[in-house]
PDB file of N, CA and C in Angstrom:
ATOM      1  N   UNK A   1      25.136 -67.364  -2.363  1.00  0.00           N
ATOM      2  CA  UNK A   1      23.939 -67.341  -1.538  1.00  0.00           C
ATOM      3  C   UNK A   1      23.699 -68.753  -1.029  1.00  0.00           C
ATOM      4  N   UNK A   2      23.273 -68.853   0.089  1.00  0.00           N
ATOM      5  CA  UNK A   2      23.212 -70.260   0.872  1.00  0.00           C
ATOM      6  C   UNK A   2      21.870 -70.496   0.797  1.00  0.00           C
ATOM      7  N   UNK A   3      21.538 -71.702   0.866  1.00  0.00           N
ATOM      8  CA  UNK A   3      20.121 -72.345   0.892  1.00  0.00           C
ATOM      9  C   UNK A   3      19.566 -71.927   1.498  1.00  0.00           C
ATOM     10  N   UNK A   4      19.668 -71.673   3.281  1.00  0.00           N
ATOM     11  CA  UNK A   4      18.871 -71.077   3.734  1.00  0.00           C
ATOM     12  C   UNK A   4      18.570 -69.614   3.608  1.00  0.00           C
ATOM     13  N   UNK A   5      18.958 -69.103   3.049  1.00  0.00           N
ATOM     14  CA  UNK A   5      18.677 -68.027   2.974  1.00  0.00           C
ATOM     15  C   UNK A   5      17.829 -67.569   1.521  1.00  0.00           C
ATOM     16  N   UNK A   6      17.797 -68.666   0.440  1.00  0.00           N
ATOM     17  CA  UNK A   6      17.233 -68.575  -0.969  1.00  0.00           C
ATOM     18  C   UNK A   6      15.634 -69.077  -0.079  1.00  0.00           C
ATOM     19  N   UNK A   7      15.600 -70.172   0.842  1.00  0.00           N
ATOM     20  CA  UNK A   7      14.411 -70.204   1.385  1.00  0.00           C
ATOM     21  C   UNK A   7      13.872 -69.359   2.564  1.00  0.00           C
ATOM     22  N   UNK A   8      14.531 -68.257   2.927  1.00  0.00           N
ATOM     23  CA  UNK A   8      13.790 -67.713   3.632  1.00  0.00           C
ATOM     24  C   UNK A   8      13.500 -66.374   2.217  1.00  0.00           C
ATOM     25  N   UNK A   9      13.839 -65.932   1.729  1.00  0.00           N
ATOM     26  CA  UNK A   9      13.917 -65.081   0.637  1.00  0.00           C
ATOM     27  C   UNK A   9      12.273 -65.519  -0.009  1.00  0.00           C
ATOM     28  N   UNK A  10      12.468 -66.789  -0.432  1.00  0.00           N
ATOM     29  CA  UNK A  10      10.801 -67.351  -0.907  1.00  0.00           C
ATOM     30  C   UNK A  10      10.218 -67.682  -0.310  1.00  0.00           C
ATOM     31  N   UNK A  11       9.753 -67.721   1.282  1.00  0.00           N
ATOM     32  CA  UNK A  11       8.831 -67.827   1.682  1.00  0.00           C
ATOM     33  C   UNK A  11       8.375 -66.542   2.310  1.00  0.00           C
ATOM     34  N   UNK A  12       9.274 -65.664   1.898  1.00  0.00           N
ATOM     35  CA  UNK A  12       8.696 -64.474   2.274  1.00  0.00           C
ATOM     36  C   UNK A  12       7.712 -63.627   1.245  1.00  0.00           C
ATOM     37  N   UNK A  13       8.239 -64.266  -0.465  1.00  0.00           N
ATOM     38  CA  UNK A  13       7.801 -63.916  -1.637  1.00  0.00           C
ATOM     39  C   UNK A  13       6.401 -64.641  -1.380  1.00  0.00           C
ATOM     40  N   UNK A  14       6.139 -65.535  -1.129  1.00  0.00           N
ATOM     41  CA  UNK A  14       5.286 -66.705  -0.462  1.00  0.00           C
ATOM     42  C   UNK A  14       4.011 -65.915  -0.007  1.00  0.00           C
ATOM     43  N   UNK A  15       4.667 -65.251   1.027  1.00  0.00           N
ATOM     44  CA  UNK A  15       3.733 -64.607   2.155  1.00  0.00           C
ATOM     45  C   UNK A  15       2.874 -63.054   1.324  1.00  0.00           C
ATOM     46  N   UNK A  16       4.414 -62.226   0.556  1.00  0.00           N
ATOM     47  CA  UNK A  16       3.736 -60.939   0.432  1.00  0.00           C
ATOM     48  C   UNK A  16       2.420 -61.599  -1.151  1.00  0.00           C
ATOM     49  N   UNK A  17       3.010 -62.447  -2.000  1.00  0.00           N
ATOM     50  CA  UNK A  17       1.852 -62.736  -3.051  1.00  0.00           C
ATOM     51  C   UNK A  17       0.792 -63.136  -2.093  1.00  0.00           C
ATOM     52  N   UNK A  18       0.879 -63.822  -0.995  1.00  0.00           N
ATOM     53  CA  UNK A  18      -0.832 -63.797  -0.384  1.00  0.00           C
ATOM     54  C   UNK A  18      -1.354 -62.708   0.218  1.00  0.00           C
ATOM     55  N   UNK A  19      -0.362 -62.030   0.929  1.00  0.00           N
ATOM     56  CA  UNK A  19      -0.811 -60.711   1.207  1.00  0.00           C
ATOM     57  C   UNK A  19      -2.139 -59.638  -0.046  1.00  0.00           C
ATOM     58  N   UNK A  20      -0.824 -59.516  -0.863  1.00  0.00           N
ATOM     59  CA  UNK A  20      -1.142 -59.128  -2.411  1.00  0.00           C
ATOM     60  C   UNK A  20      -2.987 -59.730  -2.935  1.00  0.00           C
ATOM     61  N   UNK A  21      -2.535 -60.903  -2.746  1.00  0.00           N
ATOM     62  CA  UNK A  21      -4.104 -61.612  -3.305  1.00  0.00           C
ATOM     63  C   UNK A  21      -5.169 -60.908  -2.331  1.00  0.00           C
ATOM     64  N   UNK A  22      -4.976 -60.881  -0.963  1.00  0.00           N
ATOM     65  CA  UNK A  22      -5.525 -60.748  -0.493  1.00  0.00           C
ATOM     66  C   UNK A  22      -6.869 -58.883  -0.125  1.00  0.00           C
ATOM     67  N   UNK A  23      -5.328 -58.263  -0.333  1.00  0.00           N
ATOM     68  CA  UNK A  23      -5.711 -57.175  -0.761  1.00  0.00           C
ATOM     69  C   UNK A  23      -6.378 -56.673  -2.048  1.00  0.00           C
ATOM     70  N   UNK A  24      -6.302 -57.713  -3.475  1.00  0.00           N
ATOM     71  CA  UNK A  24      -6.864 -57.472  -3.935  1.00  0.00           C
ATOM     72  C   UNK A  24      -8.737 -57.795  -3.820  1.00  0.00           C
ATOM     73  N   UNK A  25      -8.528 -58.755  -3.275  1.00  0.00           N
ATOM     74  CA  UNK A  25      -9.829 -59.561  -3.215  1.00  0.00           C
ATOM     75  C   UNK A  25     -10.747 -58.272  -2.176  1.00  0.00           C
ATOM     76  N   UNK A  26      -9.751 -57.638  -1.047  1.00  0.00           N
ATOM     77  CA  UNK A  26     -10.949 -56.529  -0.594  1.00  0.00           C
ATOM     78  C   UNK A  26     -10.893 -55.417  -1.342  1.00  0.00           C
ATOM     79  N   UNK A  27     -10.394 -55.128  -1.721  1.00  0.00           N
ATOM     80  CA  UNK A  27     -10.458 -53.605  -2.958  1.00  0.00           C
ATOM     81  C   UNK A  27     -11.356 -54.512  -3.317  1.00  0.00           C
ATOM     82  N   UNK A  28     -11.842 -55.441  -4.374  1.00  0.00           N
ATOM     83  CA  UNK A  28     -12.712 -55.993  -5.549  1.00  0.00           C
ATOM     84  C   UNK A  28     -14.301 -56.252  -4.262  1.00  0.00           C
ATOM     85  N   UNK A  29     -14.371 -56.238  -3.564  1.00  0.00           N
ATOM     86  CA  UNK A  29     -15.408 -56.073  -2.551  1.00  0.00           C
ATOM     87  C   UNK A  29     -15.675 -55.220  -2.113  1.00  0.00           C
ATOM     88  N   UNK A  30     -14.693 -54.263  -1.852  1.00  0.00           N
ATOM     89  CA  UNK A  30     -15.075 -52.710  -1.640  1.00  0.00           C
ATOM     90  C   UNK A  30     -15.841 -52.057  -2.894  1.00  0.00           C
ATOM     91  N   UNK A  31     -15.165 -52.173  -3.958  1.00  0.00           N
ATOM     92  CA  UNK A  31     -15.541 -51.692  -5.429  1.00  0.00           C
ATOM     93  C   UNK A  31     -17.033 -52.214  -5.672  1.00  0.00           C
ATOM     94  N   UNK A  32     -17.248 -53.554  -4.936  1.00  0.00           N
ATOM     95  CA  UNK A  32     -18.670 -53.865  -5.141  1.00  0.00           C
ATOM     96  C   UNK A  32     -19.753 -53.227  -4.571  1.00  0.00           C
ATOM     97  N   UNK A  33     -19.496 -53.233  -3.299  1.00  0.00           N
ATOM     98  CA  UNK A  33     -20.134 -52.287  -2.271  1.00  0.00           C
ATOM     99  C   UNK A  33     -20.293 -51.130  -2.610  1.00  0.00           C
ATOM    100  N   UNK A  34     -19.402 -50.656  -3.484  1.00  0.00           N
ATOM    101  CA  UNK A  34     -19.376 -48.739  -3.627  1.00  0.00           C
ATOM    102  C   UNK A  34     -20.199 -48.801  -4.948  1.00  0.00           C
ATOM    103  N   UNK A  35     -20.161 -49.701  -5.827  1.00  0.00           N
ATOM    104  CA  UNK A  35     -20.780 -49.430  -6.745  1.00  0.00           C
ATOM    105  C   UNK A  35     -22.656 -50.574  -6.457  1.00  0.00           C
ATOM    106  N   UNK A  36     -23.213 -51.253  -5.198  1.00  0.00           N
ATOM    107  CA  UNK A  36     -24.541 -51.024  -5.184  1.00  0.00           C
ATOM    108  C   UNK A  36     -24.314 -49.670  -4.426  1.00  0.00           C
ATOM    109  N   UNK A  37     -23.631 -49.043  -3.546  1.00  0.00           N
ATOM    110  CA  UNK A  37     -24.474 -47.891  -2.907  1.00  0.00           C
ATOM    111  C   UNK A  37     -24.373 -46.500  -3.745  1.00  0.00           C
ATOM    112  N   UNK A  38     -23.902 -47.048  -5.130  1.00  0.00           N
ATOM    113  CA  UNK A  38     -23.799 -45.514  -6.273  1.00  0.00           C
ATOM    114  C   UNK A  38     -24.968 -45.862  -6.336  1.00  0.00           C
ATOM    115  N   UNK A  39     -25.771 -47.427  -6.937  1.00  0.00           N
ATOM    116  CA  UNK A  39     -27.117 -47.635  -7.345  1.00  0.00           C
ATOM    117  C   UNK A  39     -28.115 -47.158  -6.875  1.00  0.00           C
ATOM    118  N   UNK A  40     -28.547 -47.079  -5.323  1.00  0.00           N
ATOM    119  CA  UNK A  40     -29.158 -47.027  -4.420  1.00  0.00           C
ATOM    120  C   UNK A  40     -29.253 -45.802  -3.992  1.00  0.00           C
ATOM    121  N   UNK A  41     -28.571 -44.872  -4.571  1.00  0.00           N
ATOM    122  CA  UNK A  41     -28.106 -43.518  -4.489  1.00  0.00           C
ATOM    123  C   UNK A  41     -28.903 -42.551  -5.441  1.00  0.00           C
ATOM    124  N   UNK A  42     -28.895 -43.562  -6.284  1.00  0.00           N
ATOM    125  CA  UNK A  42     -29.485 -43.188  -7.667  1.00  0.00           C
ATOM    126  C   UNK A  42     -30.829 -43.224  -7.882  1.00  0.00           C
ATOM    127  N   UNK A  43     -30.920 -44.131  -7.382  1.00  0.00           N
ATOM    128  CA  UNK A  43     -32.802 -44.845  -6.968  1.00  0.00           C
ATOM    129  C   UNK A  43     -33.334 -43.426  -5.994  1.00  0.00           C
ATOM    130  N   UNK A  44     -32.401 -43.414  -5.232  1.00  0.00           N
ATOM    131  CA  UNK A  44     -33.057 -42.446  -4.018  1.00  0.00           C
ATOM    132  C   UNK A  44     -33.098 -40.980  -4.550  1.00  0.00           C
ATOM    133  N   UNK A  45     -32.347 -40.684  -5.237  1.00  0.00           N
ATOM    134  CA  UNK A  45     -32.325 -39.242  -6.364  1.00  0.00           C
ATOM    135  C   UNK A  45     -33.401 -39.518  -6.900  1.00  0.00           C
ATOM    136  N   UNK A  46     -33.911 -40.536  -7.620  1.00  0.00           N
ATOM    137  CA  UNK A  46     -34.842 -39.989  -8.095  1.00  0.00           C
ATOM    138  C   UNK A  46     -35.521 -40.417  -7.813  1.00  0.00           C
ATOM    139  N   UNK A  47     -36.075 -41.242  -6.983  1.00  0.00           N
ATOM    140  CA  UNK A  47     -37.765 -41.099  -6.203  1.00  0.00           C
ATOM    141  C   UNK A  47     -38.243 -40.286  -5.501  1.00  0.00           C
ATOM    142  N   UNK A  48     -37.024 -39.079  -4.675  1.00  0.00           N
ATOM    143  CA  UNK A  48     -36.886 -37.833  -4.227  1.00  0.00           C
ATOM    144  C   UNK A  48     -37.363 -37.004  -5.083  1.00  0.00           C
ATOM    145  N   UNK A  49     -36.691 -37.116  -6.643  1.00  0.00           N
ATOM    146  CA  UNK A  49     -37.584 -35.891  -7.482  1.00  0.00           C
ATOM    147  C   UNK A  49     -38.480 -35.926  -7.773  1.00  0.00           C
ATOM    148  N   UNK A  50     -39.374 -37.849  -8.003  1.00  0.00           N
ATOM    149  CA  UNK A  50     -40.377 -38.105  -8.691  1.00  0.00           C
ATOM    150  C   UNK A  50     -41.252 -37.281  -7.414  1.00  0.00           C
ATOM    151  N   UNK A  51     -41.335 -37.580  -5.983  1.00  0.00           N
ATOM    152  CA  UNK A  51     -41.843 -37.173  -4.501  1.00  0.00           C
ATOM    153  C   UNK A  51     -41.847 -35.726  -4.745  1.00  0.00           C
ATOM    154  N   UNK A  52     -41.204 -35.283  -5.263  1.00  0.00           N
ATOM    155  CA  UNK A  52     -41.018 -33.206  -5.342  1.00  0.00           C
ATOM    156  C   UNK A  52     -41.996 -33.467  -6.538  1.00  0.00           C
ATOM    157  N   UNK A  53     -41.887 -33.953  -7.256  1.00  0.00           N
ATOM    158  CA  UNK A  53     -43.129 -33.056  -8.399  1.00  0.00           C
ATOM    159  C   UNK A  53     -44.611 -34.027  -8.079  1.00  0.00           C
ATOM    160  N   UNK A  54     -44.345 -34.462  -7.317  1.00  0.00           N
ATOM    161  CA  UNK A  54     -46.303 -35.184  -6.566  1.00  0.00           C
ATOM    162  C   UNK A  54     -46.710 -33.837  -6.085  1.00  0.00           C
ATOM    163  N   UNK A  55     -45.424 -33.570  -4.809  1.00  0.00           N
ATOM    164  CA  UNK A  55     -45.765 -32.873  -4.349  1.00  0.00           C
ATOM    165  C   UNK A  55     -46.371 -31.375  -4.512  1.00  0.00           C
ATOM    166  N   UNK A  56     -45.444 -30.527  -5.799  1.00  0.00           N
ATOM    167  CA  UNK A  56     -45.569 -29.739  -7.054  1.00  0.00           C
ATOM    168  C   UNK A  56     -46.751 -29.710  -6.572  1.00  0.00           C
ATOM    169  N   UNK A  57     -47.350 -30.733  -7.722  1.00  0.00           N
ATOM    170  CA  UNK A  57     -48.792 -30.517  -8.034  1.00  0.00           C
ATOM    171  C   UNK A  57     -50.232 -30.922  -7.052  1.00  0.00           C
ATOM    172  N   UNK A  58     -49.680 -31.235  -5.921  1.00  0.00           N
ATOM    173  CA  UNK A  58     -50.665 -31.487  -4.784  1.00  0.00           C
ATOM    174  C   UNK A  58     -50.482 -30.326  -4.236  1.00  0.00           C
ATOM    175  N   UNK A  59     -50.277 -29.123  -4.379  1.00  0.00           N
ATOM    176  CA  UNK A  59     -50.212 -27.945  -3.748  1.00  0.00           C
ATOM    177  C   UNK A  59     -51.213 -27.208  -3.997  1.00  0.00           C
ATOM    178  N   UNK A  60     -51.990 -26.601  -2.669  1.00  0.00           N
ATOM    179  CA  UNK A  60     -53.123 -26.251  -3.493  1.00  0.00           C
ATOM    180  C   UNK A  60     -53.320 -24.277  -3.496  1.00  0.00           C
ATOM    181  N   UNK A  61     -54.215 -23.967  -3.644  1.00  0.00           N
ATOM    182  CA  UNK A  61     -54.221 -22.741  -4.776  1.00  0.00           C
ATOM    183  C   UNK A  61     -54.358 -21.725  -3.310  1.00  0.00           C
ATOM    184  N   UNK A  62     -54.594 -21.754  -2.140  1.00  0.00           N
ATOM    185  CA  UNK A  62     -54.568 -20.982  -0.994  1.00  0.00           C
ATOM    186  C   UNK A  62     -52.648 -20.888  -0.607  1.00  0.00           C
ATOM    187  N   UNK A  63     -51.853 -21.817  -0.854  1.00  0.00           N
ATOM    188  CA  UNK A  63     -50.395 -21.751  -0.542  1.00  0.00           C
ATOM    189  C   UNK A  63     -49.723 -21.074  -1.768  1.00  0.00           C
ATOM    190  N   UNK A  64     -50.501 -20.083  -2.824  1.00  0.00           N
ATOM    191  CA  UNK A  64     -49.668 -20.168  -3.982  1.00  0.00           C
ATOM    192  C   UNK A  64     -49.837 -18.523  -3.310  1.00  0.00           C
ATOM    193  N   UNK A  65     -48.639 -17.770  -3.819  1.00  0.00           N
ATOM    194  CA  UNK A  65     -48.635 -16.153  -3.500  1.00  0.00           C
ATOM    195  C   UNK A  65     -49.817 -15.610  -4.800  1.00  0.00           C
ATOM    196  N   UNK A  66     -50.063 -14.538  -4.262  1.00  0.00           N
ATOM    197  CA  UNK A  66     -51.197 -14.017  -5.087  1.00  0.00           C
ATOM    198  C   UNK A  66     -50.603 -13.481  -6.761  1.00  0.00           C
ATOM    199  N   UNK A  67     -51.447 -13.587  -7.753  1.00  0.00           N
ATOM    200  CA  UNK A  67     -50.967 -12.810  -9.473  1.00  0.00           C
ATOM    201  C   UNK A  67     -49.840 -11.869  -8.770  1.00  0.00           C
ATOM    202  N   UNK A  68     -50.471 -10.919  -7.961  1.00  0.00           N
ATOM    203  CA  UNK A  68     -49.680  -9.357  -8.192  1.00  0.00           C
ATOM    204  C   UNK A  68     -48.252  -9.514  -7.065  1.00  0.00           C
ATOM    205  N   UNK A  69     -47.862 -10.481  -6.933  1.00  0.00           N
ATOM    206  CA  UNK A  69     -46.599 -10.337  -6.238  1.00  0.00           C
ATOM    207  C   UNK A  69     -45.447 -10.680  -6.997  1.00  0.00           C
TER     208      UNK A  69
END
């Protein structure tokens, strides 16, 4: 194997490990992102349910169907 060719061989190894880094670094930013908008997801589930049972009980006694139905 000739020199030039052991250096084009490693600067190509060169290139794909930055590639590599690089891709990891957005997966590890994506993963961040996905996990606040699980959070925020979560928050919104349940201030939605806490909002359904206000609502529950702010219902008043003319919207309820009658005993005999």
């Amino acid at each position: 194997m000739d020199a030039t060719r052991l250096v084009d061989i490693e600067t190509k190894l060169a290139y794909q490990e930055d590639l590599v880094q690089a891709l990891n670094d957005i997966v590890a930013a994506q993963q961040h992102k996905i996990d606040q908008l699980e959070k925020a997801c979560r928050g919104l589930i349940e201030h939605f349910s806490d909002m359904s049972e206000v609502v529950k009980s702010m219902q008043a006694p003319e919207d309820e169907a009658p005993p005999h139905y």
